[in-house]
Protein backbone atom coordinates (compact mmCIF):
# COMPACT_ATOMS: atom_id res chain seq x y z
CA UNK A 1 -17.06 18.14 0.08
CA UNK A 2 -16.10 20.32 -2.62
CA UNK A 3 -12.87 20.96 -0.86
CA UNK A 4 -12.25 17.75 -0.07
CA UNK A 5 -12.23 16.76 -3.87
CA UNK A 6 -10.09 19.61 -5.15
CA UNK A 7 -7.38 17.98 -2.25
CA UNK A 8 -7.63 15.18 -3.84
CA UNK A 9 -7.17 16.43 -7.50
CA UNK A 10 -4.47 18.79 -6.10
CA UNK A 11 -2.53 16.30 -4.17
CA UNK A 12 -2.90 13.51 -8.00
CA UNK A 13 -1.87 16.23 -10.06
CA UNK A 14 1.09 16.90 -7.57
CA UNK A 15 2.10 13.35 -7.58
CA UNK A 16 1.92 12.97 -11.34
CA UNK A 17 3.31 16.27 -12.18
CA UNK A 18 6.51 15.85 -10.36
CA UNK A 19 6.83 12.17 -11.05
CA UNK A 20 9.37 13.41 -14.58
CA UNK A 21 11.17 15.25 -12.53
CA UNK A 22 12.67 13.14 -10.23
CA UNK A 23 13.28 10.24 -12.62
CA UNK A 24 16.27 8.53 -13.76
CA UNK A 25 19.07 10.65 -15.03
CA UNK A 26 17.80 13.95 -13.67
CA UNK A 27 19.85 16.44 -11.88
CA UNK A 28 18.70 18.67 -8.71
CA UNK A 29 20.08 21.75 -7.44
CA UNK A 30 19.29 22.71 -3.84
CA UNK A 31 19.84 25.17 -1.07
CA UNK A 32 17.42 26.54 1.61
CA UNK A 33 17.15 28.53 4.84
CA UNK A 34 17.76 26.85 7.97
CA UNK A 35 15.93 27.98 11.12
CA UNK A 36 17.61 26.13 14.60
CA UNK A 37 15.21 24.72 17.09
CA UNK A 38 17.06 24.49 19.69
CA UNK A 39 18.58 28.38 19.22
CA UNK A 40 22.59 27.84 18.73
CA UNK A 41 23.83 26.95 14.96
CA UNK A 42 26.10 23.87 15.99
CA UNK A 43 25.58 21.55 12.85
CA UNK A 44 27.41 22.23 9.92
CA UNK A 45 25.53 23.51 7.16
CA UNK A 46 25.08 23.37 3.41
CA UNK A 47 22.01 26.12 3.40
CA UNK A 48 21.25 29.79 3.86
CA UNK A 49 21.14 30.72 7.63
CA UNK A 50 21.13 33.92 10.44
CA UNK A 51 21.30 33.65 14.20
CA UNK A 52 22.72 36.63 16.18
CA UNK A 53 22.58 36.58 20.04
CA UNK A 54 24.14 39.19 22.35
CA UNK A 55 26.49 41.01 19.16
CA UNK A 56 27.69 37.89 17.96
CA UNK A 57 26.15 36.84 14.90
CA UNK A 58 26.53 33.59 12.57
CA UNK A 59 25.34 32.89 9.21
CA UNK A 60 26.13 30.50 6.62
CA UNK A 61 25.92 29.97 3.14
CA UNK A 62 25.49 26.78 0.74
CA UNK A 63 23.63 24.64 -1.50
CA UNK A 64 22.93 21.02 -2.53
CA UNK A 65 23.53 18.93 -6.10
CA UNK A 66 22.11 15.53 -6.79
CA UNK A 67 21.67 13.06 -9.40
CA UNK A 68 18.96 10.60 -9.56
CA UNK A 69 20.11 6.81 -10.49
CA UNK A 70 16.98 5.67 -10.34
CA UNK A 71 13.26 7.02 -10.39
CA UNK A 72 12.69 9.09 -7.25
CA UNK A 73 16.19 8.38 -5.50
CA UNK A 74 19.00 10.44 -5.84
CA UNK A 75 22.97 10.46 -4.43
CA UNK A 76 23.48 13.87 -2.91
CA UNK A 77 26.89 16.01 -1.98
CA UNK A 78 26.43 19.38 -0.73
CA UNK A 79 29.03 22.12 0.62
CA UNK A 80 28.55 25.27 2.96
CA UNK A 81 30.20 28.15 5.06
CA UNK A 82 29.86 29.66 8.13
CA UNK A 83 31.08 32.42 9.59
CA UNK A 84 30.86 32.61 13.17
CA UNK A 85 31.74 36.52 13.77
CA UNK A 86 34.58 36.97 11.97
CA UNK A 87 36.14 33.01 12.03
CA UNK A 88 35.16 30.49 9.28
CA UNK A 89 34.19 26.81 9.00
CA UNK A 90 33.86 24.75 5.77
CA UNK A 91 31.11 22.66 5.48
CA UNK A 92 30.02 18.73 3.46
CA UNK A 93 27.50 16.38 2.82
CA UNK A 94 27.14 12.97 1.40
CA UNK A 95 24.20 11.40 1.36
CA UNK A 96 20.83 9.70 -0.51
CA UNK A 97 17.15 11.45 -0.78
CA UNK A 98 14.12 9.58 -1.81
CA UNK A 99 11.03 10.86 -2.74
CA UNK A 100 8.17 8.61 -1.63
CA UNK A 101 5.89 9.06 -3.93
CA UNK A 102 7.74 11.69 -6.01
CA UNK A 103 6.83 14.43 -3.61
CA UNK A 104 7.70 13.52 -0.02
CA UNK A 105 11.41 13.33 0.55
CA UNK A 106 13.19 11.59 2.71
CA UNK A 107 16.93 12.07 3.04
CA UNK A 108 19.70 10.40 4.98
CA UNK A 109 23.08 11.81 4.71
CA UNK A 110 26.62 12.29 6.44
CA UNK A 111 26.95 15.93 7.68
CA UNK A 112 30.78 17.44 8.53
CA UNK A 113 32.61 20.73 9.02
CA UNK A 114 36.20 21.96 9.11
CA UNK A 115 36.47 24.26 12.72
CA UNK A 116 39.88 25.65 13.33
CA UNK A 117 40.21 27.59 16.92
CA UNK A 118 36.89 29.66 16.48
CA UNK A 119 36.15 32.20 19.33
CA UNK A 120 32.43 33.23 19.53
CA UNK A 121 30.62 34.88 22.70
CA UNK A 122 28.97 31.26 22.63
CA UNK A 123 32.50 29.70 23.62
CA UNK A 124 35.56 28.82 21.90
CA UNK A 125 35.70 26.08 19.71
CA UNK A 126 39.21 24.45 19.35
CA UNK A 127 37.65 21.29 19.14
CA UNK A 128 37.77 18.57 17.03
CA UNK A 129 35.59 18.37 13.70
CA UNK A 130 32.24 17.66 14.02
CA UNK A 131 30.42 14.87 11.93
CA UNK A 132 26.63 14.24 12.21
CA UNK A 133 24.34 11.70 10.81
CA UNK A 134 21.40 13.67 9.48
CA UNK A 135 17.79 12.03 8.96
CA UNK A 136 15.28 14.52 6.83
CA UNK A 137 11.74 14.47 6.04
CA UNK A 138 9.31 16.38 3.90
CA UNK A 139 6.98 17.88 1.30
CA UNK A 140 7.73 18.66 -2.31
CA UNK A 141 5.11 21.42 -3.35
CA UNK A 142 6.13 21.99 -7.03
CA UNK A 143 5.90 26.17 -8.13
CA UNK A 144 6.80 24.94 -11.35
CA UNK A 145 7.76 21.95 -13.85
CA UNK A 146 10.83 22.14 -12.90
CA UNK A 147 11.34 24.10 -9.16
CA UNK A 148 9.74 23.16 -5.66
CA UNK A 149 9.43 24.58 -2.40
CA UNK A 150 10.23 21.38 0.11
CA UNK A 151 10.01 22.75 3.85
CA UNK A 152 11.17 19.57 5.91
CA UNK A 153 12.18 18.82 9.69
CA UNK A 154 15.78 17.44 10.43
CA UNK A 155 17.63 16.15 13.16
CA UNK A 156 21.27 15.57 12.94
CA UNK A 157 22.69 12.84 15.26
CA UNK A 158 26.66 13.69 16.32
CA UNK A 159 28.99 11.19 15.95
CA UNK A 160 31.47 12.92 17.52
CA UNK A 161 31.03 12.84 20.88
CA UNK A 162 34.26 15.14 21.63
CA UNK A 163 32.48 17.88 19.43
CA UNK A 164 29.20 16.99 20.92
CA UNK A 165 26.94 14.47 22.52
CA UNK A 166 23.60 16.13 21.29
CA UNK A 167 21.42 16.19 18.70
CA UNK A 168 20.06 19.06 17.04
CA UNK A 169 16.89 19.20 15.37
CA UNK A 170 16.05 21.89 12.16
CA UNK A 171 13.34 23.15 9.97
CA UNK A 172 14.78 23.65 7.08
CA UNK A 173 12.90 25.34 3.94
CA UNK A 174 14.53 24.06 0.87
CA UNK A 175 14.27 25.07 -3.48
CA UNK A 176 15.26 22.88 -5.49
CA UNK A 177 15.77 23.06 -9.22
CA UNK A 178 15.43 19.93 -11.15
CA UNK A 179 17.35 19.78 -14.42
């Protein structure tokens, strides 16, 4: 019972605690590390990432700004590279995150990479540019007033069909600073 109660107190204290810093008029700053489900980096990305398979290795790097125009919602834009062995692609995001509850986020955002003739041992890709519709959910655990640690599961839904027909799910494991 005892732990039950300390949840509980944890959990209010959460909720209250983070409630200032996702009001109106506050900034966030955000990047993360991205770990693929499904193996293959396809999805452009605006985070931290590392996936090497049979010498050919990938990573990218990124990170997240926001601005909240109201209490717990905020308009997003994000941009990234990747490097797939040697060839680059430019990544961007545009998109809206919600905290429900000021500390489980929700986010919903356009996802989009520049890809010019890129030869990997995973296949060449002279294709056109991809575009996904991401959908992201959440937990803001709060290390401090003004930074949390929000791990989260995404799947990103191509709109592109000529890149790709497939979706990709993520677990991403975001920081965010909130000014």
């Amino acid at each position: 019972m005892k732990n039950f109660i300390l949840s509980i107190l944890i959990i209010a204290a959460a909720t209250s605690y983070s409630h200032a810093q996702t009001e109106k008029g506050s900034i966030q700053l955000e990047t993360g590390f991205t770990s693929f489900v499904e193996g293959l980096q396809r999805a452009p990305n605006t985070g931290f990432s590392l996936f090497s398979l049979d010498g050919t290795t990938l990573w990218s790097i990124g990170a997240e700004g926001g601005y909240f125009i109201e209490d717990n919602f905020a308009l997003k834009a994000g941009v990234g590279y990747t490097d797939f062995d040697g060839s680059g692609s430019f990544s961007y995001k545009i998109g809206a995150k919600y905290y429900a509850g000021g500390v489980a986020p929700f986010q919903l955002d356009l996802t989009g990479a520049t890809i010019e003739d890129i030869e990997t041992g995973f296949g060449d890709f002279d294709s056109p540019d991809p575009l996904y519709l991401g959908l992201q959910g959440g937990y803001a655990i709060f290390l401090a007033d003004n930074i949390s640690f929000e791990p989260s599961l995404r799947y990103n839904i191509s709109l592109n069909d000529d890149f790709s027909d497939e979706g990709i799910f993520e677990l991403r494991f975001g920081f965010v600073i909130f000014l």
